[in-house]
Protein backbone atom coordinates (compact mmCIF):
# COMPACT_ATOMS: atom_id res chain seq x y z
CA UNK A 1 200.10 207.97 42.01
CA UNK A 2 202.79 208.51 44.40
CA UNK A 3 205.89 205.99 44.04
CA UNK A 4 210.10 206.19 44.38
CA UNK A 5 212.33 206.05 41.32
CA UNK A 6 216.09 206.14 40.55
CA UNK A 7 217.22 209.48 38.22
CA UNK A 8 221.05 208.17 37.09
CA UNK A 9 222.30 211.29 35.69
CA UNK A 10 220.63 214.21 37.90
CA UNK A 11 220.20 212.62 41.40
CA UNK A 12 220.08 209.16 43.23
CA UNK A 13 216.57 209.26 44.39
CA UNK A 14 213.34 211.60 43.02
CA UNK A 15 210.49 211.62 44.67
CA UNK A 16 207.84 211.02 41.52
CA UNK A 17 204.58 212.58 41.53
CA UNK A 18 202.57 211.49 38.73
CA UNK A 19 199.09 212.90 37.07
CA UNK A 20 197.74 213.58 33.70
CA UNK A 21 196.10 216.97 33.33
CA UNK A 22 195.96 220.56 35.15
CA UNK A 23 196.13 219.33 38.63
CA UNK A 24 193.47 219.17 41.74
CA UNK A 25 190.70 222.09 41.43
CA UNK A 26 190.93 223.89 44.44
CA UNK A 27 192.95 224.13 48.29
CA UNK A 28 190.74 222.52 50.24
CA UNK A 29 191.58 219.33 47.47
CA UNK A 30 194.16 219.22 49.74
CA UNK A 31 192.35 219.12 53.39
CA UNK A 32 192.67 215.45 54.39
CA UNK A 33 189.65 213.73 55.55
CA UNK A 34 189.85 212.48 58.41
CA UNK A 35 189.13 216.22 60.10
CA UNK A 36 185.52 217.38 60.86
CA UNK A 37 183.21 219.85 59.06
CA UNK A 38 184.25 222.21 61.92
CA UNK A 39 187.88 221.78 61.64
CA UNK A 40 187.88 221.64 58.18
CA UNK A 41 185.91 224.87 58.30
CA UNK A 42 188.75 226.38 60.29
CA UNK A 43 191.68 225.09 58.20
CA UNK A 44 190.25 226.98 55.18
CA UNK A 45 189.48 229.98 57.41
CA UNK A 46 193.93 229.96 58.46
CA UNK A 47 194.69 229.49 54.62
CA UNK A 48 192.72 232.33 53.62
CA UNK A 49 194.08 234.27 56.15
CA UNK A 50 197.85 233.21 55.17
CA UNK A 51 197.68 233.73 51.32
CA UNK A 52 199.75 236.62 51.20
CA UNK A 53 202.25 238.14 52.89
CA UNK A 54 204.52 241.21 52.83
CA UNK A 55 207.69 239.42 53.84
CA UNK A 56 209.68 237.03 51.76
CA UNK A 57 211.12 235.59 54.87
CA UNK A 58 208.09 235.78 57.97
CA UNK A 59 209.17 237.79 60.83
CA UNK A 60 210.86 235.82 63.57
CA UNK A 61 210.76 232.85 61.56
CA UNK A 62 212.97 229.79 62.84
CA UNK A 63 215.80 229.59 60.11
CA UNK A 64 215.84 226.27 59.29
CA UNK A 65 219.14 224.79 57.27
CA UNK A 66 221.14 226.43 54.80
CA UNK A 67 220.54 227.81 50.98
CA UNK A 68 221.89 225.48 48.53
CA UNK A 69 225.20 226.81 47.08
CA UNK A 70 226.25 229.15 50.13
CA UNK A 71 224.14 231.50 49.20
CA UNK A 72 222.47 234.38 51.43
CA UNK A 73 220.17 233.14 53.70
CA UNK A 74 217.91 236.34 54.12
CA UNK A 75 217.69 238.71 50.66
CA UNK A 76 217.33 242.37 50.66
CA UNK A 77 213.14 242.86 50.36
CA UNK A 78 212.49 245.70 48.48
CA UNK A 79 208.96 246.87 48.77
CA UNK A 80 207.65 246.95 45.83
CA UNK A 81 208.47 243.63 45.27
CA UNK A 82 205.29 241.41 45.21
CA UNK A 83 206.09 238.01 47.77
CA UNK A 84 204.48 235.02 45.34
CA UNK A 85 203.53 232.05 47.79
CA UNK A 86 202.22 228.34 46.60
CA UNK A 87 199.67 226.09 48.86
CA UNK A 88 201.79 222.38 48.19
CA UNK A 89 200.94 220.44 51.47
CA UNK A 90 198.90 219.88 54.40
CA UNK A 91 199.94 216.95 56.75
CA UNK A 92 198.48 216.33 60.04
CA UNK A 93 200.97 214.85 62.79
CA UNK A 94 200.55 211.41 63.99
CA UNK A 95 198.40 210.78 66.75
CA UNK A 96 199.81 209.84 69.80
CA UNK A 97 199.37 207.30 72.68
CA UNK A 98 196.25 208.61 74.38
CA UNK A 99 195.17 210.97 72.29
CA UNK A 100 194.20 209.38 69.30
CA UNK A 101 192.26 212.38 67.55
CA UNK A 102 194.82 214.44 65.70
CA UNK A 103 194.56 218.03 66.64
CA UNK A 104 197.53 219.67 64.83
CA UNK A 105 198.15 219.93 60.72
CA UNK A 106 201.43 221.12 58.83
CA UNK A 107 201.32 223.60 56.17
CA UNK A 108 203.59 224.11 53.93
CA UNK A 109 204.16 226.66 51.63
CA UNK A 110 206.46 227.11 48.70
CA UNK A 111 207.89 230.75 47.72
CA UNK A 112 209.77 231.79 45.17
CA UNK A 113 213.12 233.76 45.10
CA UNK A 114 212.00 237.54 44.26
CA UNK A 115 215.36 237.15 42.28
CA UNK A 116 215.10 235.04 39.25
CA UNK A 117 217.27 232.26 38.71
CA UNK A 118 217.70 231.62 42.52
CA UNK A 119 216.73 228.20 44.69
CA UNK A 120 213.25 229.41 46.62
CA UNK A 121 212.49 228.88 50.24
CA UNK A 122 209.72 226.73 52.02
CA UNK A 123 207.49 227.91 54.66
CA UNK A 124 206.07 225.45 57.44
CA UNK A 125 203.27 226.70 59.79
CA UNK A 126 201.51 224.58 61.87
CA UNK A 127 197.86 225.13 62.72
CA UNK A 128 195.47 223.73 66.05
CA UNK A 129 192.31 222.52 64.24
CA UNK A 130 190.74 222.73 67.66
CA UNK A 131 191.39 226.70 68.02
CA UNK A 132 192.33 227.46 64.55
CA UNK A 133 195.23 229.21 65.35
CA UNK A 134 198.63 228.61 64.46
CA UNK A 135 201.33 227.12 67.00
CA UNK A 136 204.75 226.92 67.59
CA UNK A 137 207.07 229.22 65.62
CA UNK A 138 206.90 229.52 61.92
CA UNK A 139 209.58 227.74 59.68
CA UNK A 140 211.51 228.91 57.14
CA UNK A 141 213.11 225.85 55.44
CA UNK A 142 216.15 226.07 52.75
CA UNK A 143 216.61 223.19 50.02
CA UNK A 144 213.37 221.56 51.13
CA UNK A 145 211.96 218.75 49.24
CA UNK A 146 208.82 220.07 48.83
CA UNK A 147 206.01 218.91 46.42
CA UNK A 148 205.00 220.86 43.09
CA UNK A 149 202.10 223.66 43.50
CA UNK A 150 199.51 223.14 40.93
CA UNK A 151 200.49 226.78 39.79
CA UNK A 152 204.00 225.18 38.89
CA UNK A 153 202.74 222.60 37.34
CA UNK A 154 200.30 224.97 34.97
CA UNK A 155 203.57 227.15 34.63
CA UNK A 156 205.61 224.11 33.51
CA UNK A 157 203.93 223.42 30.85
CA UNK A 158 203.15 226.68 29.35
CA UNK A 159 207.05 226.70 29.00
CA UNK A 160 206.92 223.48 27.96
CA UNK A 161 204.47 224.66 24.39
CA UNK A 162 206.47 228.29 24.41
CA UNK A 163 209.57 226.95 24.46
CA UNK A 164 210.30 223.03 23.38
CA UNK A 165 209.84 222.54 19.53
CA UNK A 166 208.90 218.86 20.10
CA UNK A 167 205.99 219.42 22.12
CA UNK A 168 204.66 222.41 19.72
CA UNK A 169 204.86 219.63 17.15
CA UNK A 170 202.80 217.12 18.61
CA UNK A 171 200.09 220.15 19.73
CA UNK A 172 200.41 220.74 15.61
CA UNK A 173 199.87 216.95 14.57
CA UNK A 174 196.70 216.40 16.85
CA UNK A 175 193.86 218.47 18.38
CA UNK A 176 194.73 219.21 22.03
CA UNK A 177 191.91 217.08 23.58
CA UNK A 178 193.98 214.53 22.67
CA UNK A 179 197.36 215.83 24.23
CA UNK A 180 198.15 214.49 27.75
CA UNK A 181 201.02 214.83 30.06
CA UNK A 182 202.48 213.12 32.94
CA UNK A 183 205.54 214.82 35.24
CA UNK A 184 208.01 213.75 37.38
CA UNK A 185 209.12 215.85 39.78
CA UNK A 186 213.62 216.05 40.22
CA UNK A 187 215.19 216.58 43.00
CA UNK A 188 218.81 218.03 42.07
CA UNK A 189 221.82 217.08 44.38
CA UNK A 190 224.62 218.85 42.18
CA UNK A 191 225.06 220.49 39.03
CA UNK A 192 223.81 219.04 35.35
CA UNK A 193 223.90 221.43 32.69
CA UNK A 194 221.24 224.08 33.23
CA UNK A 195 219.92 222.27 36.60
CA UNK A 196 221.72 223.08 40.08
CA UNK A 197 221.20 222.51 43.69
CA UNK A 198 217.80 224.19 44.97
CA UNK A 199 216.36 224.41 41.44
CA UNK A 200 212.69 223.78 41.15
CA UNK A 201 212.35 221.11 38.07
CA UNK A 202 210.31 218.59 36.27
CA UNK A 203 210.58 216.15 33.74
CA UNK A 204 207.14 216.58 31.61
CA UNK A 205 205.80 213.31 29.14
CA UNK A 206 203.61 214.65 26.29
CA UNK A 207 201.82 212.35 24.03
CA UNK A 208 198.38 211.78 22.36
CA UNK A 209 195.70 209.43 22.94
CA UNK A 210 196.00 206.92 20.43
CA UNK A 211 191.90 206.68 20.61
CA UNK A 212 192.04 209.77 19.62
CA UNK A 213 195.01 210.02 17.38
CA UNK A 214 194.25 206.83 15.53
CA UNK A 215 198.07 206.29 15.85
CA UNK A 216 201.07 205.59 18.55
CA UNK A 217 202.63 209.07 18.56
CA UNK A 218 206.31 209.95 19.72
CA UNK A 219 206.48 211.15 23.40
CA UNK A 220 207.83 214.67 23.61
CA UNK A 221 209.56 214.48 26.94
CA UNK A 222 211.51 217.78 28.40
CA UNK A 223 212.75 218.61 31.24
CA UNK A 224 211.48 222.21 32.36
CA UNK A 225 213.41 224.03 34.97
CA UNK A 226 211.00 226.57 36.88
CA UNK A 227 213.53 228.18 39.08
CA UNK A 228 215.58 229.73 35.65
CA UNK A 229 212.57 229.47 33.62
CA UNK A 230 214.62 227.13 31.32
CA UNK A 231 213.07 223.96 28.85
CA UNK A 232 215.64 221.28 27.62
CA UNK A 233 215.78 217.96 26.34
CA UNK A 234 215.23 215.47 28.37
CA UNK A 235 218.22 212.46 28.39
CA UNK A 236 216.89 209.33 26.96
């Protein structure tokens, strides 16, 4: 379910991503279908090939806006340092008068800082389905409003049961088939507490079936900040 929302205390406008579960079961999930067998062959063939990478920021990448905060655009690498990258979007451009097939896609990727606590970056590449190659010049985008990984979302809401005492209580009241969650994904505009610019964050809903539960549970609703690895409260 994809819709807009107002957030009064952390931000004027969150984009809200809704689902209840672990998230879609593989990459291609995320292959739209409007592309051939072919293409679609040669899409997964450019994301295989662009899981990892040795470079936090890719060489002669186009720098593209500024981190939140004034903060340093390019971070030391150190080598040992593994470069963790998340799969959150594939969009393919608009087709255009007189050529109505589309023939290029967006990827975007979402990496976080290899120092904890700091806003992440996002990575845009954009691949010709016809030759499978990539175009144009990589992007390396600061404060980008990019969507939640399923990885983040699994992340989430481990801290979510490790660290929120409300939602270990409701996994102690009923048997965990009958625990659900729903998320909301924040965008944060300026500082709130343990949120600021750049962060990566979520309000997560938990509650139980009440098939299941035989009863209307309370929600345990928190709001889990995956940048500082921090759960809180969320405001009511």
């Amino acid at each position: 379910m994809l819709a807009r929302t107002t957030c009064r205390v952390l931000c004027p406008a969150v984009l809200v991503l809704s689902i209840a579960g672990a998230g879609r079961s593989g990459d291609d999930d995320l292959i739209p279908k409007l592309f051939t067998t072919q293409q679609r062959e040669r899409i997964e063939t450019f994301l295989k090939e662009h899981q990892k990478d040795m470079h936090y920021i890719p060489p002669n990448a186009k720098l593209v806006g500024a981190p939140p905060g004034g903060g340093e655009a390019v971070p030391e690498e150190k080598p040992t340092q593994p470069v963790k990258q998340y799969l959150t979007q594939l969009t393919p451009h608009r087709p255009v008068p007189g050529q109505e097939q589309v023939t290029k896609l967006d990827v975007y990727y979402y990496r976080p800082n290899p120092e904890r606590g700091k806003p992440g970056i996002t990575v845009k590449r954009t691949l010709d389905v016809t030759t499978g190659k990539e175009v144009g010049q990589t992007e390396v985008i600061f404060n980008g409003k990019t969507p939640l990984a399923r990885e983040e979302l699994a992340e989430a809401v481990d801290l979510a049961k490790e660290k929120s005492e409300p939602v270990q209580a409701l996994y102690k009241q009923f048997d965990k088939s009958a625990v659900h969650w729903e998320y909301l994904q924040l965008t944060i505009n300026r500082k709130h507490e343990s949120l600021e610019p750049g962060d990566r964050a979520l309000m997560l809903t938990f509650t139980a079936d009440p098939a299941k539960a035989k009863e209307e549970p309370a929600l345990a609703r928190v709001i889990v900040n995956l940048t500082k690895g921090v759960v809180g409260p969320a405001a009511r």
